[in-house]
PDB file of N, CA and C in Angstrom:
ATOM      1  N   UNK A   1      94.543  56.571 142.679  1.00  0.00           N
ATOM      2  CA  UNK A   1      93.831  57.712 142.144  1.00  0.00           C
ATOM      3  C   UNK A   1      93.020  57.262 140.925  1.00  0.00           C
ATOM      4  N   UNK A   2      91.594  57.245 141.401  1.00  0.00           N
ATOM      5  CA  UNK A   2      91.414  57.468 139.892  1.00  0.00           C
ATOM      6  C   UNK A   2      91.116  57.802 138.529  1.00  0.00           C
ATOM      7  N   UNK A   3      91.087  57.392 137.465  1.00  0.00           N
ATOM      8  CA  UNK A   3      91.256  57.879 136.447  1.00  0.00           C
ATOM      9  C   UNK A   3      89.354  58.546 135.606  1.00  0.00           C
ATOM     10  N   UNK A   4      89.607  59.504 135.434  1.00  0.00           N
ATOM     11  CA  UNK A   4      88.896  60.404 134.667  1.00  0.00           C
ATOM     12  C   UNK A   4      88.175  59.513 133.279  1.00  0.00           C
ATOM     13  N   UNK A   5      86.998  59.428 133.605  1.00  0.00           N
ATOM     14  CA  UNK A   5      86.324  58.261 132.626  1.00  0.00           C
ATOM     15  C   UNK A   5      85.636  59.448 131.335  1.00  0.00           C
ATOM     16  N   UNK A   6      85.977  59.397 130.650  1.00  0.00           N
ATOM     17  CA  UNK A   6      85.747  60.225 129.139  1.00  0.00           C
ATOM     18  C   UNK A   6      85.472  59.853 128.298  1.00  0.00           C
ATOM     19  N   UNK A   7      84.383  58.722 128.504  1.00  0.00           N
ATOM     20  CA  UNK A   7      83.427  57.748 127.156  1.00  0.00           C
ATOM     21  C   UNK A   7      82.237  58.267 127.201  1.00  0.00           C
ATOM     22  N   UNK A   8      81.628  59.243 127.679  1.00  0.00           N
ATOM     23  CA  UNK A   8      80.356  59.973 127.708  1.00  0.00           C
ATOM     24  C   UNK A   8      81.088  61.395 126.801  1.00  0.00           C
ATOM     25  N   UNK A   9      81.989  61.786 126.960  1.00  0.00           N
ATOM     26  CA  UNK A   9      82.431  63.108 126.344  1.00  0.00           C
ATOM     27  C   UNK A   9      81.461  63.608 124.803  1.00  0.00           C
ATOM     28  N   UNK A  10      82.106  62.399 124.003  1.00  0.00           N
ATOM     29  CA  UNK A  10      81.526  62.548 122.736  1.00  0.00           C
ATOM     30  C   UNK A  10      79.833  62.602 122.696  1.00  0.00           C
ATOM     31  N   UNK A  11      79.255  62.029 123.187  1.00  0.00           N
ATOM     32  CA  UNK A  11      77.875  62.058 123.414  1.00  0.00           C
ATOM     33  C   UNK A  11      77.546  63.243 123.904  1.00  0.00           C
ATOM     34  N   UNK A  12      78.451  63.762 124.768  1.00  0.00           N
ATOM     35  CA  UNK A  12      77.644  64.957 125.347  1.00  0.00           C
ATOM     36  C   UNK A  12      78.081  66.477 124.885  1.00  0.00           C
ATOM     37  N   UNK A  13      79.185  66.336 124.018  1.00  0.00           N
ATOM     38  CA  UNK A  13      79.551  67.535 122.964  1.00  0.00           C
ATOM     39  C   UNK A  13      78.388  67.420 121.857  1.00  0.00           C
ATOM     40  N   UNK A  14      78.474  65.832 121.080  1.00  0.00           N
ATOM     41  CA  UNK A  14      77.212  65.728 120.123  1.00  0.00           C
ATOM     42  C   UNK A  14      76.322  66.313 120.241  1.00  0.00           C
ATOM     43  N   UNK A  15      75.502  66.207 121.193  1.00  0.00           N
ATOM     44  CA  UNK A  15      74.215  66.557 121.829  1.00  0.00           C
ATOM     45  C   UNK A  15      74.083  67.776 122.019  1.00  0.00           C
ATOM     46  N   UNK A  16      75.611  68.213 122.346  1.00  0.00           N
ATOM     47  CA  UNK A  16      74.983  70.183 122.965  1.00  0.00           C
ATOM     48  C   UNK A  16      75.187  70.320 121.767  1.00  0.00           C
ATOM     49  N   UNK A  17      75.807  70.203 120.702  1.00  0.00           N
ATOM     50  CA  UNK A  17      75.899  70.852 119.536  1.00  0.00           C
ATOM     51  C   UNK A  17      74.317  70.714 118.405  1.00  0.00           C
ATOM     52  N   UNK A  18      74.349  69.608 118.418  1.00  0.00           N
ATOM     53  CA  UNK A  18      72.843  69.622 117.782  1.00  0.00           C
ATOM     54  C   UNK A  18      71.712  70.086 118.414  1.00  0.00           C
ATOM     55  N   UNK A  19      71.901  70.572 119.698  1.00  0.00           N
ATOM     56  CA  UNK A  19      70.729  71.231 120.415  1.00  0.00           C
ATOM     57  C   UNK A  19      71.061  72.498 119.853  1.00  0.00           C
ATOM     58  N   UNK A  20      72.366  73.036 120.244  1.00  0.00           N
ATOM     59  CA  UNK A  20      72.267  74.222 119.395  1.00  0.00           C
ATOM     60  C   UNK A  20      72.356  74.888 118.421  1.00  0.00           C
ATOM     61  N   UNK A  21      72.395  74.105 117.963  1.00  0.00           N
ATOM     62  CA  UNK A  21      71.999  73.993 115.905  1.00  0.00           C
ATOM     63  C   UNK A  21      70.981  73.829 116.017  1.00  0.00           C
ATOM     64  N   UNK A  22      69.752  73.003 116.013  1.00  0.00           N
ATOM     65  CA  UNK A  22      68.758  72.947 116.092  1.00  0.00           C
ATOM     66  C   UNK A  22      68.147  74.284 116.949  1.00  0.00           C
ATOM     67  N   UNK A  23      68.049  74.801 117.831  1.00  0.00           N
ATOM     68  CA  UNK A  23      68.181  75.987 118.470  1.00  0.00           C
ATOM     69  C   UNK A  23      67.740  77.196 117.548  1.00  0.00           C
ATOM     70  N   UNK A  24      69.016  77.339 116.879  1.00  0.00           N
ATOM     71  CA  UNK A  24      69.245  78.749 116.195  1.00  0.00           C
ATOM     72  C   UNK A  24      68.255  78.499 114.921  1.00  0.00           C
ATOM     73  N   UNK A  25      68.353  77.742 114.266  1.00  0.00           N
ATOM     74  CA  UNK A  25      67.512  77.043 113.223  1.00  0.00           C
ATOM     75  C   UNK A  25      66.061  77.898 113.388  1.00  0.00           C
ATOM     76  N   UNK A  26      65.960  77.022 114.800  1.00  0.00           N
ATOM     77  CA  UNK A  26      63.920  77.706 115.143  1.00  0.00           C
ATOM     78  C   UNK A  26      64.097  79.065 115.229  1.00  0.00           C
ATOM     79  N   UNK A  27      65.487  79.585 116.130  1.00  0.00           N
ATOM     80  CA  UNK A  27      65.329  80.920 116.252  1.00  0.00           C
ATOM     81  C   UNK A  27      65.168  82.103 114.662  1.00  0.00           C
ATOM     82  N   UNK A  28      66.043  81.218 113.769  1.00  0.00           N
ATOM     83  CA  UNK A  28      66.489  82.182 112.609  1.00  0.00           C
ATOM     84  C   UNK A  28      65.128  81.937 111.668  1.00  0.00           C
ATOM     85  N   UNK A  29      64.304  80.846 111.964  1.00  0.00           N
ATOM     86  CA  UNK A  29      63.513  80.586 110.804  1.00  0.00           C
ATOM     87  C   UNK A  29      61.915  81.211 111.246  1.00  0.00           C
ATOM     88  N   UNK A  30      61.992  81.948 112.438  1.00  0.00           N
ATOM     89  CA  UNK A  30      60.977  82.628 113.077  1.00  0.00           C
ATOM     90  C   UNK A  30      61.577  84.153 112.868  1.00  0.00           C
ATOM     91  N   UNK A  31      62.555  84.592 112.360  1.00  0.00           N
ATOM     92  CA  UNK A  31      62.654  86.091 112.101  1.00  0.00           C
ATOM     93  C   UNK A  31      62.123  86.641 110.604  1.00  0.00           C
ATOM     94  N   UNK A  32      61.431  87.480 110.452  1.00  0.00           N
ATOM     95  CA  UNK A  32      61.232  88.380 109.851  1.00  0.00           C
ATOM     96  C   UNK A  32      61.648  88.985 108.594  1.00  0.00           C
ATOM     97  N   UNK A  33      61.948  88.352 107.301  1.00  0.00           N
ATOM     98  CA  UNK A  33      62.906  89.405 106.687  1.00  0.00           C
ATOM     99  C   UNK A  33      61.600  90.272 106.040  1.00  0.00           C
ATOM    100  N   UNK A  34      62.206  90.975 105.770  1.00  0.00           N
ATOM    101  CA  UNK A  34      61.104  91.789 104.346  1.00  0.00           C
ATOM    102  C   UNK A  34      61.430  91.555 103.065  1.00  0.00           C
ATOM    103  N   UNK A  35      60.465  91.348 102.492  1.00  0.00           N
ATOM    104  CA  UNK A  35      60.147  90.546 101.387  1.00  0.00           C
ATOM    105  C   UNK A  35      61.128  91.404 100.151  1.00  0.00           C
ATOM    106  N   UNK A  36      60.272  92.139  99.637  1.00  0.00           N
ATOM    107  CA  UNK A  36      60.968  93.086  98.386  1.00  0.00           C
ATOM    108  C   UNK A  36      61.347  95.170  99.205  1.00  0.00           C
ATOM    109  N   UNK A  37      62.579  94.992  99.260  1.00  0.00           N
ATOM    110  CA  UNK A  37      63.038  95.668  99.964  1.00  0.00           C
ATOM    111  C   UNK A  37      63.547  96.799  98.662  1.00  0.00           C
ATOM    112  N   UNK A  38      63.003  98.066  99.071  1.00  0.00           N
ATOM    113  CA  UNK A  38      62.810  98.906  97.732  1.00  0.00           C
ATOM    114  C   UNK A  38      63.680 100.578  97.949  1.00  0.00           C
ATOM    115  N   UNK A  39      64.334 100.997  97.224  1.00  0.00           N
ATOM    116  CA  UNK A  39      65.296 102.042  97.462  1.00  0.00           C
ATOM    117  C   UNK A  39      64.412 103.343  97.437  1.00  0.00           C
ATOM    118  N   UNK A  40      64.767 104.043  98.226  1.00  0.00           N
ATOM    119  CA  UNK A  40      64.310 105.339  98.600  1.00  0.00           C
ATOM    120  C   UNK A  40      64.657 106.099  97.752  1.00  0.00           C
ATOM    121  N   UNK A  41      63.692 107.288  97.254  1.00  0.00           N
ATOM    122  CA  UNK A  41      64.097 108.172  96.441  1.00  0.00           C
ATOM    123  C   UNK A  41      64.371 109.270  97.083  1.00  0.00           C
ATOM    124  N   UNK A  42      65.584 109.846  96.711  1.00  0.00           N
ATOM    125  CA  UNK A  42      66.050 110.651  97.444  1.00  0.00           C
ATOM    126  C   UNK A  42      66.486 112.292  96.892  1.00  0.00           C
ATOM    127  N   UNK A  43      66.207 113.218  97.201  1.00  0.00           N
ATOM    128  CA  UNK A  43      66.187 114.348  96.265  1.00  0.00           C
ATOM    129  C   UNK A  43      67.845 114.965  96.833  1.00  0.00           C
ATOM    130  N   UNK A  44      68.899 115.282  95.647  1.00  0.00           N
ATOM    131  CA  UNK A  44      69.858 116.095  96.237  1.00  0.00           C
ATOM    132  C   UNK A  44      69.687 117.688  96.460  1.00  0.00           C
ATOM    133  N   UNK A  45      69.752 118.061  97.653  1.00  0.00           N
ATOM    134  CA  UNK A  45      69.870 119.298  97.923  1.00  0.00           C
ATOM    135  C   UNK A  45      71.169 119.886  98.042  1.00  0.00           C
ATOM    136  N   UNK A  46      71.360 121.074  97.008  1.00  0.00           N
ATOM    137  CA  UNK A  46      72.393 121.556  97.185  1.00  0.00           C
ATOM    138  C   UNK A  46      72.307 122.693  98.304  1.00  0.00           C
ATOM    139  N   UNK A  47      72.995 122.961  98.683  1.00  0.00           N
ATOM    140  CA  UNK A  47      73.518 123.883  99.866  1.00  0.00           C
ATOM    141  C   UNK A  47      74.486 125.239  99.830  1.00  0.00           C
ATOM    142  N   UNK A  48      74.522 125.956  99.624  1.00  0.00           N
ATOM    143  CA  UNK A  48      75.632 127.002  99.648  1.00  0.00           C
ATOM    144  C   UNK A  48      76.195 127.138 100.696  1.00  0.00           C
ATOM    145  N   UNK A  49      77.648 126.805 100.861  1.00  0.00           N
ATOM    146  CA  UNK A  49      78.221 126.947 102.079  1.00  0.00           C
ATOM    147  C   UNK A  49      79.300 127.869 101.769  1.00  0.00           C
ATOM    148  N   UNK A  50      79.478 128.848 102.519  1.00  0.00           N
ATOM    149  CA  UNK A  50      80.302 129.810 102.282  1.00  0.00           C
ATOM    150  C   UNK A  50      81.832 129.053 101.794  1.00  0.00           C
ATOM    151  N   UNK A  51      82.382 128.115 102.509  1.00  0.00           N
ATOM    152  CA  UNK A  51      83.643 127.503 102.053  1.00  0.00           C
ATOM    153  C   UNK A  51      83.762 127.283 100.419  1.00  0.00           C
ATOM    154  N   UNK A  52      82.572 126.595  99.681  1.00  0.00           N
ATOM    155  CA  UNK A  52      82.826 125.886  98.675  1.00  0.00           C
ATOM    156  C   UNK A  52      83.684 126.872  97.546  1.00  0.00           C
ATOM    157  N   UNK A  53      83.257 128.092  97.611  1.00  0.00           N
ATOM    158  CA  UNK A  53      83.769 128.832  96.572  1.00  0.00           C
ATOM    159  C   UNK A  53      85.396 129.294  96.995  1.00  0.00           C
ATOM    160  N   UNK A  54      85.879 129.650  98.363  1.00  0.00           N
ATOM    161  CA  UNK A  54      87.258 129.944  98.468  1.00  0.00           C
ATOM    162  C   UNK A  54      87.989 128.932  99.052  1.00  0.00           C
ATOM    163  N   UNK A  55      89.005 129.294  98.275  1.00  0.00           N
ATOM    164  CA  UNK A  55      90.376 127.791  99.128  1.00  0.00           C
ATOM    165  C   UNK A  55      91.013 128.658 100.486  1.00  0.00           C
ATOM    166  N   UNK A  56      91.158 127.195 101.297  1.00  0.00           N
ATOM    167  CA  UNK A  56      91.530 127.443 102.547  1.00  0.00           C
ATOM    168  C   UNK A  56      92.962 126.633 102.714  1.00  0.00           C
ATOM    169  N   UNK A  57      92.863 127.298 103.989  1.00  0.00           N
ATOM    170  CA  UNK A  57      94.469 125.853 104.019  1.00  0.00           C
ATOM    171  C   UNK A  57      94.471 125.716 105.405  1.00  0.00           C
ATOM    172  N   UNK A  58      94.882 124.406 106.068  1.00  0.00           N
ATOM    173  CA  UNK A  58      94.935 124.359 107.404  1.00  0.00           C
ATOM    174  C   UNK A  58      96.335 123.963 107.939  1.00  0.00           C
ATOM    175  N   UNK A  59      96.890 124.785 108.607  1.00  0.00           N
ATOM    176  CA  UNK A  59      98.353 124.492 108.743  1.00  0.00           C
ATOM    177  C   UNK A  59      98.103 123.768 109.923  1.00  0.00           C
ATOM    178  N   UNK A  60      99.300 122.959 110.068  1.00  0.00           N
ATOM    179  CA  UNK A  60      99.713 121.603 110.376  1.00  0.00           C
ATOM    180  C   UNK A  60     100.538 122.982 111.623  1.00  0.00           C
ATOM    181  N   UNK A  61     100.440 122.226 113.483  1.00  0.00           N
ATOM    182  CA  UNK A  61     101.238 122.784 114.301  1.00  0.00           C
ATOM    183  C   UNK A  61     102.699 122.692 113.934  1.00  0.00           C
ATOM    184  N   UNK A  62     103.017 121.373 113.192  1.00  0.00           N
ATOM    185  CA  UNK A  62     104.442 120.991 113.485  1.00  0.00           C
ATOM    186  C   UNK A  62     105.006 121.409 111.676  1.00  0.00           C
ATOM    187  N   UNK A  63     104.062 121.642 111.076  1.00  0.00           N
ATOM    188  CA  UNK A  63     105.237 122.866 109.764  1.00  0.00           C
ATOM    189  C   UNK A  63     104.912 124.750 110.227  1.00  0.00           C
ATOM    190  N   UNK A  64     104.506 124.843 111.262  1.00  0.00           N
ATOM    191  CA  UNK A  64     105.031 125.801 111.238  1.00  0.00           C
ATOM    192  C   UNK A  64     106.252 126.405 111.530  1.00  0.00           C
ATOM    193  N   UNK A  65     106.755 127.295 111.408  1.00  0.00           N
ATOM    194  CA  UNK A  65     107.947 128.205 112.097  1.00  0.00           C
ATOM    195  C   UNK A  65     108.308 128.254 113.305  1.00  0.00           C
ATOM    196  N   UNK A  66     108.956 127.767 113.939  1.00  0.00           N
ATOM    197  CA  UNK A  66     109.298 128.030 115.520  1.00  0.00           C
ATOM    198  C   UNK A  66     109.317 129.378 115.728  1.00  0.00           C
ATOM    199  N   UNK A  67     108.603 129.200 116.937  1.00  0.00           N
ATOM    200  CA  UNK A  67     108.685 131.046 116.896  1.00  0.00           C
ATOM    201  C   UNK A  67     109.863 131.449 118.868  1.00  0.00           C
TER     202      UNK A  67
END
């Protein structure tokens, strides 16, 4: 039987790896960033929602009372 020759291995892990390093490289150095990236001004609107002014409570199924 014979034996499994594995003296090319290293060469050919090397190789895919620097292909795909090299790869992503072109891919990442062809994207886009935006330059000076600037915060939105944003106005708060308040809202009146009937809740805010009264307290509520939400009971839980399992503290209630067995009925």
């Amino acid at each position: 039987m014979p034996q499994l020759d594995t003296s090319t291995w290293f060469t050919m892990i090397f190789s895919m790896l620097l292909t795909l390093f090299i790869l992503f490289q072109l891919k990442i150095s062809k994207h886009l960033y935006p330059e000076n990236p600037t915060t939105k001004t944003t106005k708060i609107i308040s809202q009146h929602t009937p809740w805010e002014n009264k307290w509520t409570k939400i009971y839980s199924l399992l503290s209630l009372p067995p009925q």
